[in-house]
Protein backbone atom coordinates (compact mmCIF):
# COMPACT_ATOMS: atom_id res chain seq x y z
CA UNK A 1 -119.32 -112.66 -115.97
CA UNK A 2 -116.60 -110.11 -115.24
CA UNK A 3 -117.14 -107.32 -112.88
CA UNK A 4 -116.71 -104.64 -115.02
CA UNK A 5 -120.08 -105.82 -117.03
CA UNK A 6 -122.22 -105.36 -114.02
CA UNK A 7 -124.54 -102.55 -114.30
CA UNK A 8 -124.26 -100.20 -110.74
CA UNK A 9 -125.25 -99.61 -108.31
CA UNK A 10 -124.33 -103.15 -107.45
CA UNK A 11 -123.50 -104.56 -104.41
CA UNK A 12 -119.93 -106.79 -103.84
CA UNK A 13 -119.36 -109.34 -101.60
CA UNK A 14 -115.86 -110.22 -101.97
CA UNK A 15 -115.71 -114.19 -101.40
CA UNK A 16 -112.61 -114.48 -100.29
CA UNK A 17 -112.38 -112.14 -97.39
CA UNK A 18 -116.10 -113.40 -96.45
CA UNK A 19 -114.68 -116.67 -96.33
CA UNK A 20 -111.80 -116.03 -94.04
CA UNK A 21 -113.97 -114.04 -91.52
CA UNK A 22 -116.18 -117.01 -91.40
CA UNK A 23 -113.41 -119.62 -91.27
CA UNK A 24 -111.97 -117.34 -87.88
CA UNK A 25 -115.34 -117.16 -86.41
CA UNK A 26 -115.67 -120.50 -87.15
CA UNK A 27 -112.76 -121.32 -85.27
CA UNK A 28 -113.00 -119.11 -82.41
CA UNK A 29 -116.21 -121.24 -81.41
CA UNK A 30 -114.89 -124.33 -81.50
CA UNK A 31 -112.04 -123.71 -79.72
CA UNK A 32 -113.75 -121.78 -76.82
CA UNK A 33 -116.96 -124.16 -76.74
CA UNK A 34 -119.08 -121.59 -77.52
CA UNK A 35 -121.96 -122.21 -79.56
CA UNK A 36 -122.46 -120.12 -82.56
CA UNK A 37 -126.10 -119.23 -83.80
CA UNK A 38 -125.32 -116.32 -86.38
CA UNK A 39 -128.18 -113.67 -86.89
CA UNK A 40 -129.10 -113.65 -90.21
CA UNK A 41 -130.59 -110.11 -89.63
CA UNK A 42 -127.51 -108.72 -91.47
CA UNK A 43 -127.15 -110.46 -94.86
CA UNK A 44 -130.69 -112.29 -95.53
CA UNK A 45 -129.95 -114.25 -98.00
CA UNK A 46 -130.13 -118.49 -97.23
CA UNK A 47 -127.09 -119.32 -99.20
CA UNK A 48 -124.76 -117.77 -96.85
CA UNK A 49 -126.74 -119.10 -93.85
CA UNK A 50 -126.25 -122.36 -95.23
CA UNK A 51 -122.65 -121.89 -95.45
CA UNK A 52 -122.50 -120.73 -91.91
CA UNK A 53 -124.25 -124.29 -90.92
CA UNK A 54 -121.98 -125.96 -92.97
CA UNK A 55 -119.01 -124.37 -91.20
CA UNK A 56 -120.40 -125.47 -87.36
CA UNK A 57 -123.38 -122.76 -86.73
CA UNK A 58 -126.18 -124.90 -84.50
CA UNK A 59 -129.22 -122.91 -86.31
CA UNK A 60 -129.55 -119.50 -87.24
CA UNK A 61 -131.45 -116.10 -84.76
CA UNK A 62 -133.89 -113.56 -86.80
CA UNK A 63 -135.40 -110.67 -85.75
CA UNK A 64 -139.08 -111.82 -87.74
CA UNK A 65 -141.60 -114.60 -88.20
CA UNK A 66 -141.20 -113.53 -91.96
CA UNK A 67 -137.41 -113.90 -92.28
CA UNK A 68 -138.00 -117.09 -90.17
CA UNK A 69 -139.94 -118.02 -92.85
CA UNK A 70 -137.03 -117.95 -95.46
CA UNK A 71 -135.00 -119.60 -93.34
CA UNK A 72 -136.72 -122.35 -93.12
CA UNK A 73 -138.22 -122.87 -96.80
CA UNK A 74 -134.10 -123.12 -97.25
CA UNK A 75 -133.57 -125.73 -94.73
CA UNK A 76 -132.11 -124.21 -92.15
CA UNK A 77 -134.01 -126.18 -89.21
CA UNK A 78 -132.84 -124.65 -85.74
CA UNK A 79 -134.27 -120.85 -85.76
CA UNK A 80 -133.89 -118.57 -82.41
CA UNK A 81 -136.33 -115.34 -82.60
CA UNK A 82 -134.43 -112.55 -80.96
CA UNK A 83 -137.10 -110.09 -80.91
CA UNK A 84 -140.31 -109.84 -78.60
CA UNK A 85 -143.68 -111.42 -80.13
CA UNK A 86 -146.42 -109.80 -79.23
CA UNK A 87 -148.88 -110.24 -82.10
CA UNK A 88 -151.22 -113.61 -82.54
CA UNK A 89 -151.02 -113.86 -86.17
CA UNK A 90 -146.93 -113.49 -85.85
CA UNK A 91 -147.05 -116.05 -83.18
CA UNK A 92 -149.04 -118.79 -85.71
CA UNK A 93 -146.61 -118.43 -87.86
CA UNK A 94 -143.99 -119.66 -86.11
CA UNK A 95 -146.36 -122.44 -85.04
CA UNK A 96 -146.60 -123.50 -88.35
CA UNK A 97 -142.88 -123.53 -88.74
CA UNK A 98 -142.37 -126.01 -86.06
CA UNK A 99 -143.58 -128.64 -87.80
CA UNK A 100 -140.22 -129.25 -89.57
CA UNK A 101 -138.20 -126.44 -87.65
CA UNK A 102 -137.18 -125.63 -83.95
CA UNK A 103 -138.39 -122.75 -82.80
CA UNK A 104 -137.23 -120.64 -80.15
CA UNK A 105 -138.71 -117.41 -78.63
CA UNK A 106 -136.69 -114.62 -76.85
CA UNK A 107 -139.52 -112.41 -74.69
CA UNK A 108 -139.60 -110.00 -71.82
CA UNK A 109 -143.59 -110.00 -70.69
CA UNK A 110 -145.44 -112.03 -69.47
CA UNK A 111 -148.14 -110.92 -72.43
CA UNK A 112 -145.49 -111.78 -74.85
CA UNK A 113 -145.27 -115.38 -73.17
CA UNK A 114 -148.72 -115.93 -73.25
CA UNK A 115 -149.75 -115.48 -77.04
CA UNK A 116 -146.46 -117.15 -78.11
CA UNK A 117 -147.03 -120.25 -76.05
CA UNK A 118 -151.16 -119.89 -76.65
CA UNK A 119 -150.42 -120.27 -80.56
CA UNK A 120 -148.28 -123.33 -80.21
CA UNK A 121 -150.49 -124.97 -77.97
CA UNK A 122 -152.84 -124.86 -80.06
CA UNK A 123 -150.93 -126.11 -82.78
CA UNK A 124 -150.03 -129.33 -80.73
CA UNK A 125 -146.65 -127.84 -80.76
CA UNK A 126 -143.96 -126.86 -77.96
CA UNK A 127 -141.67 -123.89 -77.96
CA UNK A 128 -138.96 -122.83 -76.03
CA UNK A 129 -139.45 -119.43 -74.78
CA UNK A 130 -135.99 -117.64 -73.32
CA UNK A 131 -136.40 -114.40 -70.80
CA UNK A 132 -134.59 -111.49 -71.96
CA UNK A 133 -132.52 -109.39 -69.43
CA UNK A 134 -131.64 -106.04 -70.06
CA UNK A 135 -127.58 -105.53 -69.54
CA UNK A 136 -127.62 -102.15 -69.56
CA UNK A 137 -128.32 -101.46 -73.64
CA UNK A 138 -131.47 -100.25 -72.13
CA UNK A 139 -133.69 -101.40 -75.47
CA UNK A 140 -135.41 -104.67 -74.25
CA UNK A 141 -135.15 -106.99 -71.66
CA UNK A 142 -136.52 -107.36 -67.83
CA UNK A 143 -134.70 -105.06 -65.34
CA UNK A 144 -134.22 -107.56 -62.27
CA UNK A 145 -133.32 -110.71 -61.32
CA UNK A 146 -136.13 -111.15 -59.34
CA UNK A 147 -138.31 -110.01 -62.80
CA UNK A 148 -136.02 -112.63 -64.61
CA UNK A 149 -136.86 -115.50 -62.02
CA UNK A 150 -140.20 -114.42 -61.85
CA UNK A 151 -141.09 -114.85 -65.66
CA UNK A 152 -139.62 -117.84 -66.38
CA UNK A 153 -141.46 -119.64 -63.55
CA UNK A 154 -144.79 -118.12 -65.33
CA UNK A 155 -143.41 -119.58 -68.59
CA UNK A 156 -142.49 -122.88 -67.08
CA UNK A 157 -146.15 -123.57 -66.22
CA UNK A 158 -147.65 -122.48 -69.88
CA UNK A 159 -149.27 -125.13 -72.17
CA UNK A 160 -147.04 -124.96 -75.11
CA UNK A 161 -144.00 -123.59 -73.73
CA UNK A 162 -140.90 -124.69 -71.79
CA UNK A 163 -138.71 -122.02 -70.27
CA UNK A 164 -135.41 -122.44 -72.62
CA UNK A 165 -132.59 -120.35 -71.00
CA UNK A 166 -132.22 -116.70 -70.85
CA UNK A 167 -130.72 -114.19 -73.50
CA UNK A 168 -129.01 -110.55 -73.63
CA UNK A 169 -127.22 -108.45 -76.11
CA UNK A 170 -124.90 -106.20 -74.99
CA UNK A 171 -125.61 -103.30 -77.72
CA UNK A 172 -124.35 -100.75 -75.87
CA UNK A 173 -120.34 -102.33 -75.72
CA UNK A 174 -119.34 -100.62 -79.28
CA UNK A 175 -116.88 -98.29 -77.48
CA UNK A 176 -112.92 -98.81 -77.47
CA UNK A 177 -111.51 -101.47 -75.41
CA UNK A 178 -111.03 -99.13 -73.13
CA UNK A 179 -114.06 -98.59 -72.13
CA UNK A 180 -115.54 -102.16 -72.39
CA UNK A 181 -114.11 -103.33 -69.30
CA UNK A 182 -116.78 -101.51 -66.65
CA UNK A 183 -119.74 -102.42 -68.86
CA UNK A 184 -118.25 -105.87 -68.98
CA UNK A 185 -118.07 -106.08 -65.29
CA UNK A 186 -122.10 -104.92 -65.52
CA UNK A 187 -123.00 -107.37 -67.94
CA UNK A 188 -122.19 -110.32 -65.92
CA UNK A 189 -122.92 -108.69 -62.61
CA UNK A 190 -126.30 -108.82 -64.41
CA UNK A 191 -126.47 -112.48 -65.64
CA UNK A 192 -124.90 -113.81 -62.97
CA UNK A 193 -128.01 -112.38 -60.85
CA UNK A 194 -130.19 -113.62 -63.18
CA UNK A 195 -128.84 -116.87 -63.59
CA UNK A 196 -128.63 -117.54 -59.73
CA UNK A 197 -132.24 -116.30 -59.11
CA UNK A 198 -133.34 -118.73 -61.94
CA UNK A 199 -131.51 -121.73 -60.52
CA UNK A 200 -132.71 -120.83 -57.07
CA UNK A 201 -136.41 -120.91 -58.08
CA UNK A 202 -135.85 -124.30 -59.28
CA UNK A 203 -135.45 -124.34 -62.98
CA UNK A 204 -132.84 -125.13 -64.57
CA UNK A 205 -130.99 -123.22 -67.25
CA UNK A 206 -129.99 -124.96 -70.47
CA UNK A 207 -129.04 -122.20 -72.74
CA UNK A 208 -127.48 -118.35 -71.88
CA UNK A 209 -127.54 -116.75 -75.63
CA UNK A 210 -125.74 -113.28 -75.95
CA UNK A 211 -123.31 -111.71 -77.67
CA UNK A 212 -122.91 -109.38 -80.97
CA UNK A 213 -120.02 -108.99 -83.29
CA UNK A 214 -118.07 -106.14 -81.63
CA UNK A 215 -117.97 -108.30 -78.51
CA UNK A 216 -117.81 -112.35 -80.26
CA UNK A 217 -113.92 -112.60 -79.62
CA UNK A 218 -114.36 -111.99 -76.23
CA UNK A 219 -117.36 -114.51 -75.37
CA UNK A 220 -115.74 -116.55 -73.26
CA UNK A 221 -115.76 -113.63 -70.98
CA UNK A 222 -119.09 -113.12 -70.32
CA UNK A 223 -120.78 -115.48 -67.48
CA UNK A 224 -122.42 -118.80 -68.00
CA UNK A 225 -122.49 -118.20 -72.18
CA UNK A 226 -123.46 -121.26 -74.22
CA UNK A 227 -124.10 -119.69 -77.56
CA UNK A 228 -123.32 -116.37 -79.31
CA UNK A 229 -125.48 -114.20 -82.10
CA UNK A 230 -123.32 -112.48 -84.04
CA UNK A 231 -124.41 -110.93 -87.87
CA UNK A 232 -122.30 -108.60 -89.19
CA UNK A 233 -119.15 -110.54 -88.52
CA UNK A 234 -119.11 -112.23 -92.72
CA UNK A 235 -119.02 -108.91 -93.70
CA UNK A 236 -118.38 -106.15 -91.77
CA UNK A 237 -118.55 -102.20 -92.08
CA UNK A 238 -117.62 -99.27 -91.03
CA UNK A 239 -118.81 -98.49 -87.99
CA UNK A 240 -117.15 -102.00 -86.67
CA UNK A 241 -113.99 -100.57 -88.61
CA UNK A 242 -114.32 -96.82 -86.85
CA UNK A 243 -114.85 -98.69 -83.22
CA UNK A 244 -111.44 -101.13 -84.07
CA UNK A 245 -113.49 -104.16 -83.96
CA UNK A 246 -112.08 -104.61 -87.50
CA UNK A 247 -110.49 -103.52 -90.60
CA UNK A 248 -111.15 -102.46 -93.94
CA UNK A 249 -109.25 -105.40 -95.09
CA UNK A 250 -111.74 -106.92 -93.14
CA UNK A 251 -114.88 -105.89 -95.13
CA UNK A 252 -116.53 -107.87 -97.52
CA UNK A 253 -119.28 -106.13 -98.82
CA UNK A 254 -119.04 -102.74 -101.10
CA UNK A 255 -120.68 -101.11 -103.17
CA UNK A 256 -119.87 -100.11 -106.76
CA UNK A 257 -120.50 -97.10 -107.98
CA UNK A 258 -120.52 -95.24 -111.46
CA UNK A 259 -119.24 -91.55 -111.30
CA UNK A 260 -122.07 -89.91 -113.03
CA UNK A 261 -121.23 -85.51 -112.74
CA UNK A 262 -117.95 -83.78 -111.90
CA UNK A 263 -119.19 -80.22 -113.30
CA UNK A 264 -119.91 -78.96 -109.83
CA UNK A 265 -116.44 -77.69 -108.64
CA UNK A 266 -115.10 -79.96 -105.41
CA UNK A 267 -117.73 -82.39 -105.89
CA UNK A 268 -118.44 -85.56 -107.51
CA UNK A 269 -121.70 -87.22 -108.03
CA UNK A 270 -122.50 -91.55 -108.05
CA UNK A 271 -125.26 -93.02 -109.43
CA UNK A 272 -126.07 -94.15 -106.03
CA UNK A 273 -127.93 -92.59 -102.86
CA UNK A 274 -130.29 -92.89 -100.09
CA UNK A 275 -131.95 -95.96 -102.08
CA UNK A 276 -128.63 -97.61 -102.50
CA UNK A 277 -126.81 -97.13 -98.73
CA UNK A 278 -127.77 -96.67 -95.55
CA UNK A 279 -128.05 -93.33 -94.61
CA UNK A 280 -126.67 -94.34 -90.93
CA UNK A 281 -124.69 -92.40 -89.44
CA UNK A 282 -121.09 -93.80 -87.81
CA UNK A 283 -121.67 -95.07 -83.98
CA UNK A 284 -118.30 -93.90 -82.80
CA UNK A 285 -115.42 -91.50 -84.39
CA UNK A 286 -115.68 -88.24 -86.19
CA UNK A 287 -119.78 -89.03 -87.23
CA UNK A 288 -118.86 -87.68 -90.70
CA UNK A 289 -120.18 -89.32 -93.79
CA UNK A 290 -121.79 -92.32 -95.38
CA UNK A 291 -119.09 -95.05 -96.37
CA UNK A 292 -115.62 -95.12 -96.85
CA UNK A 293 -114.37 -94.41 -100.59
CA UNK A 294 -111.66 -97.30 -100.89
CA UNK A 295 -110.12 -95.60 -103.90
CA UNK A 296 -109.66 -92.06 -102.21
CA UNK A 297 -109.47 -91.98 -98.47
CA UNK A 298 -109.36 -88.09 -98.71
CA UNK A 299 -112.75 -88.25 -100.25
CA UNK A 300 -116.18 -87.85 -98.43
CA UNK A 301 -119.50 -89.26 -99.31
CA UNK A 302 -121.09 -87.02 -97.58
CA UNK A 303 -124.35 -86.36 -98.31
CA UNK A 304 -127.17 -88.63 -99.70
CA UNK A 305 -130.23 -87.84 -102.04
CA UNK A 306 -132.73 -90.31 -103.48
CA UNK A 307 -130.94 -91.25 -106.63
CA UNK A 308 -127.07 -88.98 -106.20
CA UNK A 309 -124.30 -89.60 -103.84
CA UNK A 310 -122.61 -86.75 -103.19
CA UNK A 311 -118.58 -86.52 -102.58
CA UNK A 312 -116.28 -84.14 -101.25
CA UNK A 313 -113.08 -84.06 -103.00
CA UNK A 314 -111.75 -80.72 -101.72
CA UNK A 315 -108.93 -82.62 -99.27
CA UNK A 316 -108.47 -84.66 -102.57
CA UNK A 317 -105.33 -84.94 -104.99
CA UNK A 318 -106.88 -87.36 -106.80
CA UNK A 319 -108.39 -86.62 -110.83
CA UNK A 320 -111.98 -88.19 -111.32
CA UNK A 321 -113.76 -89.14 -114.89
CA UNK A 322 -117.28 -89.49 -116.24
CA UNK A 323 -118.10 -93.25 -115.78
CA UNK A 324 -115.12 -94.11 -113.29
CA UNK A 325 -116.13 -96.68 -111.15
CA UNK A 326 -115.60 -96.55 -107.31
CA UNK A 327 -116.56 -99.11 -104.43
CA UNK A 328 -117.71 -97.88 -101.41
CA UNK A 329 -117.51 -99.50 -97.93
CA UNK A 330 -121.07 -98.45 -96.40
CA UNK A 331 -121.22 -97.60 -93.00
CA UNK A 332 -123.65 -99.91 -92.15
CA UNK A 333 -124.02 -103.25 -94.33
CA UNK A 334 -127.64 -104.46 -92.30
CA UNK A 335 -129.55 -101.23 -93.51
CA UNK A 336 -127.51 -100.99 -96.75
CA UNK A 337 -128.17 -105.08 -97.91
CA UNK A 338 -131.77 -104.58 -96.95
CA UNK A 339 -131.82 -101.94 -100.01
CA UNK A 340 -131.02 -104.59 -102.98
CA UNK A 341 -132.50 -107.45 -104.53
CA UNK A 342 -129.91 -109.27 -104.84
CA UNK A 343 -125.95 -109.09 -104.36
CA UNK A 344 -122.81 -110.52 -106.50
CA UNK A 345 -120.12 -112.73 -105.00
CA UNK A 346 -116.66 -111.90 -106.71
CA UNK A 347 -113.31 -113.32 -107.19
CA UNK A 348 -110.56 -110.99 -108.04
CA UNK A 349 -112.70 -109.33 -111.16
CA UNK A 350 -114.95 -112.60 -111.91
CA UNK A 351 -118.30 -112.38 -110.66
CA UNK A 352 -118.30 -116.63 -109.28
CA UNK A 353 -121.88 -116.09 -108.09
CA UNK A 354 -125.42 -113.76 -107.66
CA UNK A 355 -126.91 -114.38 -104.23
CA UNK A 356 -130.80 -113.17 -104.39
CA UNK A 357 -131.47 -111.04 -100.89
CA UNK A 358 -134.30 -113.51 -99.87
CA UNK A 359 -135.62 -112.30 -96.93
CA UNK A 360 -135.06 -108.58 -98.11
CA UNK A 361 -137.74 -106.54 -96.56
CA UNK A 362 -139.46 -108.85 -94.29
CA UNK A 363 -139.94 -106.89 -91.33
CA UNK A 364 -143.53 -108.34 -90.39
């Protein structure tokens, strides 16, 4: 199939830039002896998973027993939850999963411990539960070292349950270089408290997991790291773009668009809105728009109904037609793949191969 016979709006994953920004990442972690576990939060779909295993991942995070589920049904058989579990029924899931996949459990509460290791137990099964420590993203995450030391000796003694390490994620380090370098400072000030209160309680610590894409190049700065969760890094977006943590070159996934009205003076209209991209707004820069329009940089997608994208072309030299096709960089590719059923893997024009969104929608 040729691109051009693909009905829009249709999402793009250019294969060959996907490749190379898993082939760097790739590379990165072996050289540095950091472990990579990729979050498949961003893309959902197994076959690209699979091709991050294949490439030197040790197992996969996700943010839901559900997408978990996927996972595993796939094959992928080393599964990190990065996300609180709080609920029993979530928790037996996972149980279930263990039969033929490890599971691991990133928590803050002692509650959370407790129904996590209580299902597993009673599945004859054994999970390792890691204590989350807030770094100053301020979202999740205990906010003490003594809290830190003090949880994972309550999960070391749990039927069901061995303390596994601890984990952070440093959401709050998508500002210019500039400014990383205080937060950085925090960050570790933080895990190395953690990490020394642990260790001087008497349990050892097999596994520090942190990390996101903005930061993944610079993981062998952070204290005591042994593995990294990055997601958007295959395919990247704006908003990493607009903070410099990469290119447009560097984006893999677009999203083509059909040109459907011109009549209103200034404006054009795409077949494709609120139901096709993220409505995000941009994390850092100017906060203006909803994607980057590759074929006219002087062009805004600024607004976003149901059904219409909506483009200022008033800074615009640029002619548009009835039908034109344009691709769109989104500003944020987790919300936006979430959106479609399936995405197309493309070659130059050639559409090589249609990736189903598995896990689309499995937020339970």
């Amino acid at each position: 199939m040729l691109l051009h016979e693909l009905e829009t709006p249709a999402v793009l994953i250019d294969l060959d830039v996907m490749e190379r920004n898993l082939g760097r990442m790739a590379e990165y972690t072996a050289r540095t002896g950091v472990a990579l576990r990729p979050h498949i939060k961003t893309h959902k779909i197994p076959a690209l998973a699979q091709r991050q295993i294949a490439l030197g991942a040790i197992g996969i995070a996700a943010a839901k027993p559900t997408e978990a589920e996927v996972m595993s049904e796939a094959g992928i058989r080393d599964i990190m939850l990065a996300y609180p579990i709080v609920a029993a029924a979530k928790a037996d899931r996972l149980a279930r999963l263990a039969e033929h996949t490890r599971i691991s459990v990133s928590l803050d509460s002692h509650e959370a411990a407790d129904c996590v290791a209580r299902s597993f137990h009673a599945a004859g099964r054994n999970v390792d539960l890691l204590v989350e420590i807030d770094v100053g993203f301020a979202r999740c995450g205990v906010q003490s070292a003594a809290a830190a030391a003090e949880l994972a000796l309550h999960i070391a003694k749990l039927p069901g349950a061995t303390f596994g390490g601890i984990m952070f994620y440093p959401g709050h380090m998508m500002v210019p270089p500039a400014e990383q370098e205080p937060l950085l400072r925090e960050v570790n000030t933080r895990v190395e408290a953690a990490y020394t209160a642990i260790t001087a309680s008497g349990l050892p610590i097999a596994r520090v997991s942190g990390g996101s894409t903005p930061m993944a190049y610079r993981s062998q700065e952070f204290s005591h790291l042994t593995e990294i969760r990055p997601g958007m890094y295959p395919l990247n977006d704006r908003n990493l773009v607009a903070g410099g943590f990469a290119t447009l070159e560097d984006c893999a996934l677009t999203v083509m668009t059909t040109v459907v009205s011109t009549a209103v003076p200034q404006r054009v209209i795409l077949d494709g809105g609120s139901k096709t991209f993220s409505s995000d707004r941009l994390l850092t820069g100017d906060h203006i728009g909803h994607g980057v329009v590759l074929a006219d940089r002087d062009a805004t997608l600024y607004g976003l109904s149901e059904e219409h994208g909506h483009i200022d072309i008033s800074r615009s030299s640029r002619s548009y037609t009835i039908g034109e096709r344009l691709r769109i960089v989104p500003n944020h590719v987790c919300a936006t793949i979430n959106m479609h059923d399936r995405v197309y893997g493309i070659r130059g024009d050639v559409v090589e191969c249609v990736w189903d969104v598995a896990a689309r929608g499995h937020v339970q």
